[in-house]
PDB file of N, CA and C in Angstrom:
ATOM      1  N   UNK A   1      45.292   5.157  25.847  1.00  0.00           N
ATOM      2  CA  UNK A   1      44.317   6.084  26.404  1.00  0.00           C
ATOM      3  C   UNK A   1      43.817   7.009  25.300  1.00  0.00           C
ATOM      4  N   UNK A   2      42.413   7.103  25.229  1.00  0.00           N
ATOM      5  CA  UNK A   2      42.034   7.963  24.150  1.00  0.00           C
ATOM      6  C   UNK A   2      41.880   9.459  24.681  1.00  0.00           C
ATOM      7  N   UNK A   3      42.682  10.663  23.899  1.00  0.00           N
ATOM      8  CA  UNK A   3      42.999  11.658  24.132  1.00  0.00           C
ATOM      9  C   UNK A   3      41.188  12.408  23.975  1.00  0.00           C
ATOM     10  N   UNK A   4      41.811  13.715  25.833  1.00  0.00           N
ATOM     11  CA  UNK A   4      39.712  13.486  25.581  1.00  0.00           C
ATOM     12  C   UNK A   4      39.046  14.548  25.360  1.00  0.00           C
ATOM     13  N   UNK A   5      39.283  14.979  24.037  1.00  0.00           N
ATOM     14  CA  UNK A   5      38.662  15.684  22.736  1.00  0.00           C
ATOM     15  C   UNK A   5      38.105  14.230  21.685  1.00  0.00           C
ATOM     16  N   UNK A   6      38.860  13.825  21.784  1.00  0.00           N
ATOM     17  CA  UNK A   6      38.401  12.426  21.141  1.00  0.00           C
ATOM     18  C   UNK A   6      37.520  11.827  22.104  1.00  0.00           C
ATOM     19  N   UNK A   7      37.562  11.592  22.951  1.00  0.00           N
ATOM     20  CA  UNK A   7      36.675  11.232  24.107  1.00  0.00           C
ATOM     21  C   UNK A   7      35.077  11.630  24.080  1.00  0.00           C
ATOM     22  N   UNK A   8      35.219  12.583  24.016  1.00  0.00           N
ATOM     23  CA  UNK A   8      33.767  13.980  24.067  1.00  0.00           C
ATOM     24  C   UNK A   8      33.696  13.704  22.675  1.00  0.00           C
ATOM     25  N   UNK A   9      34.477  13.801  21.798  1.00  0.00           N
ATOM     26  CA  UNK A   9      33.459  13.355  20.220  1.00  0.00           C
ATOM     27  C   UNK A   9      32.657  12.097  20.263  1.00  0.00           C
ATOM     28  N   UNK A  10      33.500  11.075  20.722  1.00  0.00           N
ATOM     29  CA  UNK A  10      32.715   9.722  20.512  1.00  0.00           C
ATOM     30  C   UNK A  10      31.522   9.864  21.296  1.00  0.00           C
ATOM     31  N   UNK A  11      31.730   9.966  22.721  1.00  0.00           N
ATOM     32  CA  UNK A  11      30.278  10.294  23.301  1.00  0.00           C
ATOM     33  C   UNK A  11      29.358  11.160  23.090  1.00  0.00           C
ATOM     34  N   UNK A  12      29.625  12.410  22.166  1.00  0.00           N
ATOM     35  CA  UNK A  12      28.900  13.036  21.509  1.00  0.00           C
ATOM     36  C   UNK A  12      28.051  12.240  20.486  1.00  0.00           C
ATOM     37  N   UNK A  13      28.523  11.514  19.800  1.00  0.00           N
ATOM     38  CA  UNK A  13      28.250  11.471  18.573  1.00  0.00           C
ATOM     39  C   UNK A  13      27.189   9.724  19.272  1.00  0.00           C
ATOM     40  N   UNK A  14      27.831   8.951  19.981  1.00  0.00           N
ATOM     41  CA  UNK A  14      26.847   7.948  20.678  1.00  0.00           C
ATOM     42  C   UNK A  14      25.454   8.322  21.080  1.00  0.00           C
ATOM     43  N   UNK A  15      25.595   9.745  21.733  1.00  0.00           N
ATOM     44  CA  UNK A  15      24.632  10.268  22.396  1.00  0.00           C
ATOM     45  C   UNK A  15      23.794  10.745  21.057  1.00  0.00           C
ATOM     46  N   UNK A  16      24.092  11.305  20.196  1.00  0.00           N
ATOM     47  CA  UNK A  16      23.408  11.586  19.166  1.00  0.00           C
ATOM     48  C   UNK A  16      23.023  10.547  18.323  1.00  0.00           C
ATOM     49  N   UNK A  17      23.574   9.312  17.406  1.00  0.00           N
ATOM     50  CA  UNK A  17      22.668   8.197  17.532  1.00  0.00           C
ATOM     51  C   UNK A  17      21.742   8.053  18.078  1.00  0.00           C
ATOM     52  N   UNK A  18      21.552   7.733  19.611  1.00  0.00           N
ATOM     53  CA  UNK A  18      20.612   6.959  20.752  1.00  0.00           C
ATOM     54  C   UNK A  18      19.783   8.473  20.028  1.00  0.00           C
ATOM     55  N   UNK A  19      19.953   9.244  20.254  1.00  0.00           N
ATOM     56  CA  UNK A  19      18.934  10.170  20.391  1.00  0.00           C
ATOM     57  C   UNK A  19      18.132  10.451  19.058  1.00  0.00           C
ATOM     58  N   UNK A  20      18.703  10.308  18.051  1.00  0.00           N
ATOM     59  CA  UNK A  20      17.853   9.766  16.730  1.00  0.00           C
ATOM     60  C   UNK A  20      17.156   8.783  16.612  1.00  0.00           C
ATOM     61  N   UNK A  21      17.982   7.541  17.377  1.00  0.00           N
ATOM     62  CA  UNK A  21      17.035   6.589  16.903  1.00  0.00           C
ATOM     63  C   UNK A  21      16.167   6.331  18.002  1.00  0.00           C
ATOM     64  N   UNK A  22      15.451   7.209  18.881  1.00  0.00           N
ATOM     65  CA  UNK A  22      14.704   7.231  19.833  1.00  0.00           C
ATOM     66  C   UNK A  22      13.372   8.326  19.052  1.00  0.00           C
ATOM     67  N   UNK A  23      14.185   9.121  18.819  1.00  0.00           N
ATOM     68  CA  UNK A  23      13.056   9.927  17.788  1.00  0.00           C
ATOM     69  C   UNK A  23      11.935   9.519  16.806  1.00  0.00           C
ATOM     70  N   UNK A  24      13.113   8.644  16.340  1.00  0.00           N
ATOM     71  CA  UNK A  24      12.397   7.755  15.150  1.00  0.00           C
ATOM     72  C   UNK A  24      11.535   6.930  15.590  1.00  0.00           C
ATOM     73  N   UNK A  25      11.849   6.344  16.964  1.00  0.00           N
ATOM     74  CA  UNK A  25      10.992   4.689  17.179  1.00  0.00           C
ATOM     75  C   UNK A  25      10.133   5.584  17.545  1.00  0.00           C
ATOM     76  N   UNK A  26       9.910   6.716  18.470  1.00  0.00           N
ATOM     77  CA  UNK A  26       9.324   7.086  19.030  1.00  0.00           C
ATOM     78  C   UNK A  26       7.780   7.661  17.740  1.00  0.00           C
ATOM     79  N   UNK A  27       8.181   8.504  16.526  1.00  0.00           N
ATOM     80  CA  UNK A  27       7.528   8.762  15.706  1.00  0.00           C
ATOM     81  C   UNK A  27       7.271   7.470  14.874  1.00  0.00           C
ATOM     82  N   UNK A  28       7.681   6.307  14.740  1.00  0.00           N
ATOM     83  CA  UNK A  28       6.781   5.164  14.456  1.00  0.00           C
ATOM     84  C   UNK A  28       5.704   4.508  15.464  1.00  0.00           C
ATOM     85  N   UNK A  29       6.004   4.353  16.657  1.00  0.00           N
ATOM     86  CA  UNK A  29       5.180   4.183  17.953  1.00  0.00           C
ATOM     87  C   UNK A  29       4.005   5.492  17.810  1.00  0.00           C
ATOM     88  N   UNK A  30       4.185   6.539  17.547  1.00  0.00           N
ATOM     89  CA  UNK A  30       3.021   7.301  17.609  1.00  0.00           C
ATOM     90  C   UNK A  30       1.952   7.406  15.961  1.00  0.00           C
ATOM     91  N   UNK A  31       2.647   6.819  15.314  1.00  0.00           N
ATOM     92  CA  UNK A  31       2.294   7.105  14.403  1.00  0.00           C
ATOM     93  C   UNK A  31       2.547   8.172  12.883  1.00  0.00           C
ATOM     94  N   UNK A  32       3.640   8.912  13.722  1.00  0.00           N
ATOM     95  CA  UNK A  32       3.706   9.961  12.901  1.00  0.00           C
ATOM     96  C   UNK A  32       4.620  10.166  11.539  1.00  0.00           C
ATOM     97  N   UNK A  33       5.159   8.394  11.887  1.00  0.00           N
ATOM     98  CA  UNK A  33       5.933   7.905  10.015  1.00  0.00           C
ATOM     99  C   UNK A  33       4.813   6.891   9.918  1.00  0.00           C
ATOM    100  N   UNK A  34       4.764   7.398   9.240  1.00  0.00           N
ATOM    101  CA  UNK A  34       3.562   5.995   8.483  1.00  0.00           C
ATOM    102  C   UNK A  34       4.506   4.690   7.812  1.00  0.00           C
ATOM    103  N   UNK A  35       3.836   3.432   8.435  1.00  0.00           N
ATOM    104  CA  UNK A  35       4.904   2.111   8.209  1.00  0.00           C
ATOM    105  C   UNK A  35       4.247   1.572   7.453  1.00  0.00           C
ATOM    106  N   UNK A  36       2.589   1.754   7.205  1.00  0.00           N
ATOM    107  CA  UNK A  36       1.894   0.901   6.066  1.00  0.00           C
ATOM    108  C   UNK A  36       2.221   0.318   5.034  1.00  0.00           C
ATOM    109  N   UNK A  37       2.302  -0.739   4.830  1.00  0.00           N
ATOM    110  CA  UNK A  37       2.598  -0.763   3.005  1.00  0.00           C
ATOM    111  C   UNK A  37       4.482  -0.897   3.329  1.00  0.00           C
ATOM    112  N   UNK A  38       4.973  -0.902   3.649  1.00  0.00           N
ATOM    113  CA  UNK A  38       6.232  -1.000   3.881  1.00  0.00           C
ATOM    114  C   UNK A  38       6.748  -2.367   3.235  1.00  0.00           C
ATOM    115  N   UNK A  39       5.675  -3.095   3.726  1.00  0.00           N
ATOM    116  CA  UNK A  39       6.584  -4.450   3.640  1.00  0.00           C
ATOM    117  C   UNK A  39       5.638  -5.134   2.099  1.00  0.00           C
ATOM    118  N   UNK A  40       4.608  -4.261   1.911  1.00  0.00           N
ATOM    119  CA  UNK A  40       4.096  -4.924   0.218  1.00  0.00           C
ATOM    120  C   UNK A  40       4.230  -4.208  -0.839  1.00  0.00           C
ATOM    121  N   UNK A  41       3.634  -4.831  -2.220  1.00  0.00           N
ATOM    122  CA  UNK A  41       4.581  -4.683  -3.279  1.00  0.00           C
ATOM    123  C   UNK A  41       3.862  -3.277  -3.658  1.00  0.00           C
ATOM    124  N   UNK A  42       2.678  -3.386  -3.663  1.00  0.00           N
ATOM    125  CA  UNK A  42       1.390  -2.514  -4.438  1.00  0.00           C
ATOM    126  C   UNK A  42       0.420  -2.852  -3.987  1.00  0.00           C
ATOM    127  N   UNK A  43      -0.689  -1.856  -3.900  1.00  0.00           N
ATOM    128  CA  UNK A  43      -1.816  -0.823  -3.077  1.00  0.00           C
ATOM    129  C   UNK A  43      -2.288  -2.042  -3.001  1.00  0.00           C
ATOM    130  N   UNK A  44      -2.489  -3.308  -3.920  1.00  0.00           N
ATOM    131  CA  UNK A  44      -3.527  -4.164  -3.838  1.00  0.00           C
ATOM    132  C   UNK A  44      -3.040  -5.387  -2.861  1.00  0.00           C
ATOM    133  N   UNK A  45      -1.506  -5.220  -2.628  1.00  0.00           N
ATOM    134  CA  UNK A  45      -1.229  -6.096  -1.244  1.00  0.00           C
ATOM    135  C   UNK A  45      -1.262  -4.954   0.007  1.00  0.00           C
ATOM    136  N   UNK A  46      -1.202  -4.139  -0.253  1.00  0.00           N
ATOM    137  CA  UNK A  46      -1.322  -3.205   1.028  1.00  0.00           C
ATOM    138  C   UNK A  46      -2.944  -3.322   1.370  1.00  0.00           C
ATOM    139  N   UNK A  47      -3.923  -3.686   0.425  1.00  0.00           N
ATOM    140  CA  UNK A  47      -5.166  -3.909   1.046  1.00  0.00           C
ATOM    141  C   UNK A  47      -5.519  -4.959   2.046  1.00  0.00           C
ATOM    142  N   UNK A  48      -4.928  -6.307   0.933  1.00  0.00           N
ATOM    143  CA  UNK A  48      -5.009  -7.368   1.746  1.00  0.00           C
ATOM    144  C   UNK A  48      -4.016  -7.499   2.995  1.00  0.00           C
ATOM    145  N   UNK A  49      -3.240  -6.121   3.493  1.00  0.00           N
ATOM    146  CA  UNK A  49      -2.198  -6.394   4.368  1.00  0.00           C
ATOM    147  C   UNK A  49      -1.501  -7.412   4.510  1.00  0.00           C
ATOM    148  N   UNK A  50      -0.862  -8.449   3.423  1.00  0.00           N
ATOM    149  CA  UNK A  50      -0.366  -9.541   3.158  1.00  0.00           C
ATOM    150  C   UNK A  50       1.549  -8.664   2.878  1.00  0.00           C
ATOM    151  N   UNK A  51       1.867  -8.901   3.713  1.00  0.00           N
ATOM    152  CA  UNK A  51       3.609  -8.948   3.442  1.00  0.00           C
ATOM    153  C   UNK A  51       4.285  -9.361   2.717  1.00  0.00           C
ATOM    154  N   UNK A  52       5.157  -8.885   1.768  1.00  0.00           N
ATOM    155  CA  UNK A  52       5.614  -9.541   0.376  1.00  0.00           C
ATOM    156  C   UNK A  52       7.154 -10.576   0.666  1.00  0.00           C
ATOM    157  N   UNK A  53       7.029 -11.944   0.540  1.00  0.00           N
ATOM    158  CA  UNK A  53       7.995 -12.575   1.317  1.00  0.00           C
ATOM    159  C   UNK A  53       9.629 -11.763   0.789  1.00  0.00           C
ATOM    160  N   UNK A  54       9.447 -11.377  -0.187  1.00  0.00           N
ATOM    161  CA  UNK A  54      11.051 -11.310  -0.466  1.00  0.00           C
ATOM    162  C   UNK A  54      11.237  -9.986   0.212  1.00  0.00           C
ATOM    163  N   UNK A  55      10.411  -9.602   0.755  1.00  0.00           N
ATOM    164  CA  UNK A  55      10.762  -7.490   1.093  1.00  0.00           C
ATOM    165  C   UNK A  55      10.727  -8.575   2.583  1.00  0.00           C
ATOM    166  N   UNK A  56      10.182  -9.079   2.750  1.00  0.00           N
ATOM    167  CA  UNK A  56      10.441  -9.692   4.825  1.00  0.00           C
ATOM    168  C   UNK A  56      11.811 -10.537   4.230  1.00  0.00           C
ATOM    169  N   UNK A  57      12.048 -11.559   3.823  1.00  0.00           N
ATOM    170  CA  UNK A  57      13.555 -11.950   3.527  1.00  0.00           C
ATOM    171  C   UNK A  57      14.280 -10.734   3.621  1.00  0.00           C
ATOM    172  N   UNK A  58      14.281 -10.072   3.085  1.00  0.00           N
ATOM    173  CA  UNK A  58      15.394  -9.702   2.573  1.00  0.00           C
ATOM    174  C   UNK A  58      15.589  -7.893   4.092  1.00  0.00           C
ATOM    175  N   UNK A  59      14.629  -7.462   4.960  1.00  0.00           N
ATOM    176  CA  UNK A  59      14.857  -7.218   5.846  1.00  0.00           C
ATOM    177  C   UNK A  59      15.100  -7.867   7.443  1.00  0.00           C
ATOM    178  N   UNK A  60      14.862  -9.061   7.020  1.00  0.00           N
ATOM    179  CA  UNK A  60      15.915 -10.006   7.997  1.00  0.00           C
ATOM    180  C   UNK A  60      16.702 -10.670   7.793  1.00  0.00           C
ATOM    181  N   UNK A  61      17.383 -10.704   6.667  1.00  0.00           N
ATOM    182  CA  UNK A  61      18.713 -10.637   6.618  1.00  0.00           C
ATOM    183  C   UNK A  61      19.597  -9.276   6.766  1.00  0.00           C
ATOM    184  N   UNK A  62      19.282  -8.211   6.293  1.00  0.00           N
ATOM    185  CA  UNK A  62      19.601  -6.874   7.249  1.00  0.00           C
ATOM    186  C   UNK A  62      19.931  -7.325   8.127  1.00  0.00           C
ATOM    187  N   UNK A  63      18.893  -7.129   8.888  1.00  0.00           N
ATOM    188  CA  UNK A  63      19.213  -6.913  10.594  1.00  0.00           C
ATOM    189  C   UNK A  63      20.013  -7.905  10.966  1.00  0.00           C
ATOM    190  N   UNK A  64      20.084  -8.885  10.570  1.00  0.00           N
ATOM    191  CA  UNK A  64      20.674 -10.561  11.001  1.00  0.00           C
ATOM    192  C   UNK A  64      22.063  -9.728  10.472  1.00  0.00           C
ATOM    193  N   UNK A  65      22.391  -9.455   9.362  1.00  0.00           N
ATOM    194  CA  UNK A  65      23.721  -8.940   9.055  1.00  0.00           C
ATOM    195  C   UNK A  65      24.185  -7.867   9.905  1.00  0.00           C
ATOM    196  N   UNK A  66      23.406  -6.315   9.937  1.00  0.00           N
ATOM    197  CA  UNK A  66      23.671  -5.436  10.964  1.00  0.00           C
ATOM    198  C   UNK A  66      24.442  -5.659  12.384  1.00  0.00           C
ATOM    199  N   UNK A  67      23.497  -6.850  12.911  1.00  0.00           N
ATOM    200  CA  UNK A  67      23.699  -7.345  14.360  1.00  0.00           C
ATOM    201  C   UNK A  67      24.688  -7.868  14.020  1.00  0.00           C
ATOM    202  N   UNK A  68      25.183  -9.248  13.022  1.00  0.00           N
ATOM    203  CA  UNK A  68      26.437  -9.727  13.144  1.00  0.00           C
ATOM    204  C   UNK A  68      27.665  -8.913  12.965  1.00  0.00           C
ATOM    205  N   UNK A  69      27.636  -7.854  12.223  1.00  0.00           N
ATOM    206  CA  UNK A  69      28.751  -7.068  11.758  1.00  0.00           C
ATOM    207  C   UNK A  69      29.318  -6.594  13.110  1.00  0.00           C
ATOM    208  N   UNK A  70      28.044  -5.610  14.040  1.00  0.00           N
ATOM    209  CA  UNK A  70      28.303  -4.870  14.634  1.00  0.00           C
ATOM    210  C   UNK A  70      28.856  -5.713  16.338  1.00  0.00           C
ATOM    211  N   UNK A  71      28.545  -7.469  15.952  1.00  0.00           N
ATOM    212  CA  UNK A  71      29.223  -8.106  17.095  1.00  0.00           C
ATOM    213  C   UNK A  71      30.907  -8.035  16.444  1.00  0.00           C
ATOM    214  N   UNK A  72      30.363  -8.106  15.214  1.00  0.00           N
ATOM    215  CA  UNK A  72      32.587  -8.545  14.957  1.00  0.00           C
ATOM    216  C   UNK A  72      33.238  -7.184  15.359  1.00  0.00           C
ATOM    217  N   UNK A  73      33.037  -6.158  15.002  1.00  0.00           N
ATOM    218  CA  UNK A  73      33.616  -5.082  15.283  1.00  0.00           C
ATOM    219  C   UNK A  73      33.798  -4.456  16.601  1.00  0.00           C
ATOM    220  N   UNK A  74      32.620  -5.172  17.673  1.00  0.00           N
ATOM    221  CA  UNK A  74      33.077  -4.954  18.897  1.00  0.00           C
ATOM    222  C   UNK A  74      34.063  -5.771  19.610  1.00  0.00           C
ATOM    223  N   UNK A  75      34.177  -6.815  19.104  1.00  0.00           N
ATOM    224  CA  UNK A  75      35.012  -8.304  19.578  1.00  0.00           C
ATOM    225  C   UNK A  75      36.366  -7.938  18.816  1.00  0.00           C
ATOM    226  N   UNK A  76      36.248  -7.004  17.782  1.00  0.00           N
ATOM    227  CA  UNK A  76      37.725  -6.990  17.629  1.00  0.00           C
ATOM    228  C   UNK A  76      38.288  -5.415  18.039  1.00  0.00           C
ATOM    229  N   UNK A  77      37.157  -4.783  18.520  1.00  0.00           N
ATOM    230  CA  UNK A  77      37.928  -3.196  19.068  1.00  0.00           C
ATOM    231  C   UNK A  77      37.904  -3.199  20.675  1.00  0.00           C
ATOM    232  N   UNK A  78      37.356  -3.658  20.804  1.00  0.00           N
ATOM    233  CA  UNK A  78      37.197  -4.156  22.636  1.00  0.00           C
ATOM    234  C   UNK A  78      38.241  -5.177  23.263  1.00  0.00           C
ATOM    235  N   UNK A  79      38.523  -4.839  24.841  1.00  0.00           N
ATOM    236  CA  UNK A  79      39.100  -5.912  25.199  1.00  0.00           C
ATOM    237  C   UNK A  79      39.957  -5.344  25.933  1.00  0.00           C
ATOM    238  N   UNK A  80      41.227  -6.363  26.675  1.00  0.00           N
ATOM    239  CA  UNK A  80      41.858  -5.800  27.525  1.00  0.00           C
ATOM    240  C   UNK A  80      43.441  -5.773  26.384  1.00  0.00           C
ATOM    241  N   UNK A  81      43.477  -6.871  25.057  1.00  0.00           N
ATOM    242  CA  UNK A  81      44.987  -6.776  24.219  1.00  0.00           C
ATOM    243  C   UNK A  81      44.032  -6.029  22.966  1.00  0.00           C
ATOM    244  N   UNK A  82      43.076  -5.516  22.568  1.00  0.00           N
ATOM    245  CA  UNK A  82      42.716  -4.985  21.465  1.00  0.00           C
ATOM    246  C   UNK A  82      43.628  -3.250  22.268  1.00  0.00           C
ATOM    247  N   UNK A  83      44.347  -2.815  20.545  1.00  0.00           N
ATOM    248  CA  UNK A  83      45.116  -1.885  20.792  1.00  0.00           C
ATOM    249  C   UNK A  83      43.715  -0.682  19.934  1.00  0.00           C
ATOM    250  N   UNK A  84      44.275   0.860  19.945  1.00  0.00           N
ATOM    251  CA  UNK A  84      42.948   1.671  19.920  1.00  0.00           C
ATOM    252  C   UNK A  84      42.963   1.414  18.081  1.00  0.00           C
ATOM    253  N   UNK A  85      41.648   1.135  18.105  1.00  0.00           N
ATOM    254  CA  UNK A  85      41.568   1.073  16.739  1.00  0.00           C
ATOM    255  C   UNK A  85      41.242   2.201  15.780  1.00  0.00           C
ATOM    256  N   UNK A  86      42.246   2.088  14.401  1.00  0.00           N
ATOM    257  CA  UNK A  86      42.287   3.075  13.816  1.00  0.00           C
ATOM    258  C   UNK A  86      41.067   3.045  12.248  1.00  0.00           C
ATOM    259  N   UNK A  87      40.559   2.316  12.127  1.00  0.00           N
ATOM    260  CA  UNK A  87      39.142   1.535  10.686  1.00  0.00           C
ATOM    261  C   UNK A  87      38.458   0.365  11.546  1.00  0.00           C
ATOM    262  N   UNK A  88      37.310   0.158  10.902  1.00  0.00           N
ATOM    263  CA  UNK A  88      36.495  -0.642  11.133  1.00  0.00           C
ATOM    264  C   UNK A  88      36.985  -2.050  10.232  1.00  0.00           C
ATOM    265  N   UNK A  89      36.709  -3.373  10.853  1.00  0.00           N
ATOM    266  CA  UNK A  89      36.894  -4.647  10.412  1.00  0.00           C
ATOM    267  C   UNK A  89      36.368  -4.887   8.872  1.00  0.00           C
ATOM    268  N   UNK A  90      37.007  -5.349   8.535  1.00  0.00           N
ATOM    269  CA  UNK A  90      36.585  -5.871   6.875  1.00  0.00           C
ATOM    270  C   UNK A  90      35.437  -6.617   7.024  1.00  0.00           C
ATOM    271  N   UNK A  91      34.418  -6.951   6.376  1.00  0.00           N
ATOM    272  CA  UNK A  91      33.065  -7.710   6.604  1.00  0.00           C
ATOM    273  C   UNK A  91      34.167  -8.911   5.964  1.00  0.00           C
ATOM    274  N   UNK A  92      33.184  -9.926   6.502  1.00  0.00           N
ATOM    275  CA  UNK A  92      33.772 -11.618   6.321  1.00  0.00           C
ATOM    276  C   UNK A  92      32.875 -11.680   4.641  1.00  0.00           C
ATOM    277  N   UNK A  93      33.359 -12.592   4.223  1.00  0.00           N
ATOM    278  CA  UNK A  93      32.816 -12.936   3.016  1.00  0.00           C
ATOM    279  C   UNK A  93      31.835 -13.674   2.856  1.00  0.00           C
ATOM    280  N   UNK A  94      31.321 -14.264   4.098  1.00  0.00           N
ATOM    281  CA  UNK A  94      29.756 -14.814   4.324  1.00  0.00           C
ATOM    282  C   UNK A  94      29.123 -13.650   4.484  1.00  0.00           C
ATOM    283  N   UNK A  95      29.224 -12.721   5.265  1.00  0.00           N
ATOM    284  CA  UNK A  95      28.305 -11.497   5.287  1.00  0.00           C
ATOM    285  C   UNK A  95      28.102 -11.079   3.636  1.00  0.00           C
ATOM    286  N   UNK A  96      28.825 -10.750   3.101  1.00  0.00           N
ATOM    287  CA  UNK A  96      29.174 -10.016   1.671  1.00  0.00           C
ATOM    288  C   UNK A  96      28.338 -11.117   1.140  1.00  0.00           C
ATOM    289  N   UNK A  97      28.209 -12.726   1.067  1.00  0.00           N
ATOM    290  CA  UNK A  97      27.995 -13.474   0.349  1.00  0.00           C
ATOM    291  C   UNK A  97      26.227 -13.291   0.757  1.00  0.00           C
ATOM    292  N   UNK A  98      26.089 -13.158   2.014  1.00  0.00           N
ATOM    293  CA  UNK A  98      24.612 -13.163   2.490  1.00  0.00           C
ATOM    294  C   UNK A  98      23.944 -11.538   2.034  1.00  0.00           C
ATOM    295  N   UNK A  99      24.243 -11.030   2.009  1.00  0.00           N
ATOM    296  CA  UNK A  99      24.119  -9.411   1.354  1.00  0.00           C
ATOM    297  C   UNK A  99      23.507  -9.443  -0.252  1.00  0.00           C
ATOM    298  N   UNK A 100      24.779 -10.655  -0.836  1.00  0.00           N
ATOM    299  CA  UNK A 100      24.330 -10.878  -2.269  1.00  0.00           C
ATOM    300  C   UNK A 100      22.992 -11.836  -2.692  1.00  0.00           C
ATOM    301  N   UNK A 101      23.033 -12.769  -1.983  1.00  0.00           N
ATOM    302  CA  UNK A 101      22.214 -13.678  -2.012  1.00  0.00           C
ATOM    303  C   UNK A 101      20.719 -13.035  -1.870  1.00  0.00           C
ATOM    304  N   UNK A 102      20.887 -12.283  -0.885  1.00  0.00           N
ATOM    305  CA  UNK A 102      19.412 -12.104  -0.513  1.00  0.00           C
ATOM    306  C   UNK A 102      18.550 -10.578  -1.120  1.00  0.00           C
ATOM    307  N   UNK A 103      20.018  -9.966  -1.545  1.00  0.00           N
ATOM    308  CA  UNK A 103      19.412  -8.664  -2.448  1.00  0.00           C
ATOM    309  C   UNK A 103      18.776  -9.507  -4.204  1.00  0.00           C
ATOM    310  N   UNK A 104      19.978 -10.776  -4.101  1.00  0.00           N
ATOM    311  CA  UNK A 104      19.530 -11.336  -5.694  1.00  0.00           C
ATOM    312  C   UNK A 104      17.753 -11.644  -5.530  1.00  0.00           C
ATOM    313  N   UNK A 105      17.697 -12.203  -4.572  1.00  0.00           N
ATOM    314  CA  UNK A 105      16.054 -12.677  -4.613  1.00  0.00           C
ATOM    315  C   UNK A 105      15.061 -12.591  -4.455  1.00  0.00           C
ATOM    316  N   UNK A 106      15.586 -10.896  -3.618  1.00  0.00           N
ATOM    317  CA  UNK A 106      14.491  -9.602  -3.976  1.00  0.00           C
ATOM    318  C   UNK A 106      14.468  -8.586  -5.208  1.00  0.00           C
ATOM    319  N   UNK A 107      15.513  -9.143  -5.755  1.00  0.00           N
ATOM    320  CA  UNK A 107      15.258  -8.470  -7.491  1.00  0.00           C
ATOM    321  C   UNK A 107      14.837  -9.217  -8.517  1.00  0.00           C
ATOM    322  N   UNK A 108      14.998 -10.952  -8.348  1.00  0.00           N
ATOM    323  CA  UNK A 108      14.301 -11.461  -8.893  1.00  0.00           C
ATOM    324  C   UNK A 108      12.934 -11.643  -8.782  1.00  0.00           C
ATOM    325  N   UNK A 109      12.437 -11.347  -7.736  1.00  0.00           N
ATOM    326  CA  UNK A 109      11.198 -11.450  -7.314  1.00  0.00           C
ATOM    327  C   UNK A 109      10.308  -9.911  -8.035  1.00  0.00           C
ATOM    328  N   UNK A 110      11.135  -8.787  -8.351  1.00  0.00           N
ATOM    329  CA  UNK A 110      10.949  -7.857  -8.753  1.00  0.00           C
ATOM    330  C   UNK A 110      10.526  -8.060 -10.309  1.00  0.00           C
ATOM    331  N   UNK A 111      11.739  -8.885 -10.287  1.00  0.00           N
ATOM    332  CA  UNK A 111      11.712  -8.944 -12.251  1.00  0.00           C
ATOM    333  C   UNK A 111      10.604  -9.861 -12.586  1.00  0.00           C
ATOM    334  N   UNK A 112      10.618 -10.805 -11.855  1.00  0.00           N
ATOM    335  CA  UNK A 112       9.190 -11.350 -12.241  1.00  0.00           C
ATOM    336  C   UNK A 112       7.893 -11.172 -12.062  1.00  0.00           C
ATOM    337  N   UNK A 113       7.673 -10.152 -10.982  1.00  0.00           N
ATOM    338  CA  UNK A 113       6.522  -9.212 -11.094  1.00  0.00           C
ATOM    339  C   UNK A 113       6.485  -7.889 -12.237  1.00  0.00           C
ATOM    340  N   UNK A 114       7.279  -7.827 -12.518  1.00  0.00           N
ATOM    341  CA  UNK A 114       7.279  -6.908 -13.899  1.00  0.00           C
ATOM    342  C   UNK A 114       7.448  -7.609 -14.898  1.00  0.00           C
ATOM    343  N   UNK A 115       7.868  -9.299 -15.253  1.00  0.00           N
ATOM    344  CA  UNK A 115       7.405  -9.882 -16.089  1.00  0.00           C
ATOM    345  C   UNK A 115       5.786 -10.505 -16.433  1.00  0.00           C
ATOM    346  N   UNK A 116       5.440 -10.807 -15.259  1.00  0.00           N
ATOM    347  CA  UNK A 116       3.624 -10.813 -15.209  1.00  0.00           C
ATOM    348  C   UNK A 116       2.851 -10.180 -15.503  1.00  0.00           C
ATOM    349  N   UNK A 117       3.520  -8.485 -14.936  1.00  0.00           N
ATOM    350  CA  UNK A 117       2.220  -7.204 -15.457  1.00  0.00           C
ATOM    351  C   UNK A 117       2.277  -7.121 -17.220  1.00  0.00           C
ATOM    352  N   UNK A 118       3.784  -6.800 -17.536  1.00  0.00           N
ATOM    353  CA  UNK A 118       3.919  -6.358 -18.901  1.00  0.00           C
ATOM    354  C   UNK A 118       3.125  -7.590 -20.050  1.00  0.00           C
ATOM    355  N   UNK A 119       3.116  -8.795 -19.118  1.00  0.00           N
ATOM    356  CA  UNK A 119       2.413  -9.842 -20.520  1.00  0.00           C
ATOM    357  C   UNK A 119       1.032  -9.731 -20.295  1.00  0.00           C
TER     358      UNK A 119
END
């Protein structure tokens, strides 16, 4: 049984999440963070509004990672024999491996756009 000062923190602190990230969607839905250009390299793909593949790679693998992490950690703190957990699960080494992979090929993609301009 979680003692409930501990109780009232966690739901504090849940409730405060949700409530940030409601803020936020909410000030992207209105407009008031600007998302333009987010996903290209420079002003001259932000014209053509053309999305730069390795900045879209490499934010869906994020989220693809985010979501998987945050299933392992419920599957192993949840349940009726999960005892109260005291740390969060070690990431698997495919996550770690997919993390690496896909940050490598948005920096290579970097380096070779800064090898094109400089020649």
């Amino acid at each position: 049984m979680i003692p409930p000062l501990a109780y009232l923190a966690e739901r504090g602190l849940l409730f405060w999440l949700a409530a940030l990230a409601l803020v936020v969607g909410w000030g992207c839905v209105t407009g008031r963070i600007n998302l333009a250009g987010m996903l290209a390299h420079d002003t001259r793909d932000q014209a053509d509004q053309r999305p730069a593949p390795d900045r879209v790679q490499l934010l869906v693998s994020f989220i693809f990672a985010v979501v998987a992490y945050a299933r392992l950690a419920l599957a192993t703190t949840q349940g009726s024999d999960a005892s109260l957990p005291t740390h969060l699960p070690e990431a698997p080494n495919e996550l770690v491996l997919l993390f690496a992979g896909s940050h490598s090929i948005y920096l290579a993609g970097k380096f070779r756009r800064s090898l094109s301009r400089g020649a």
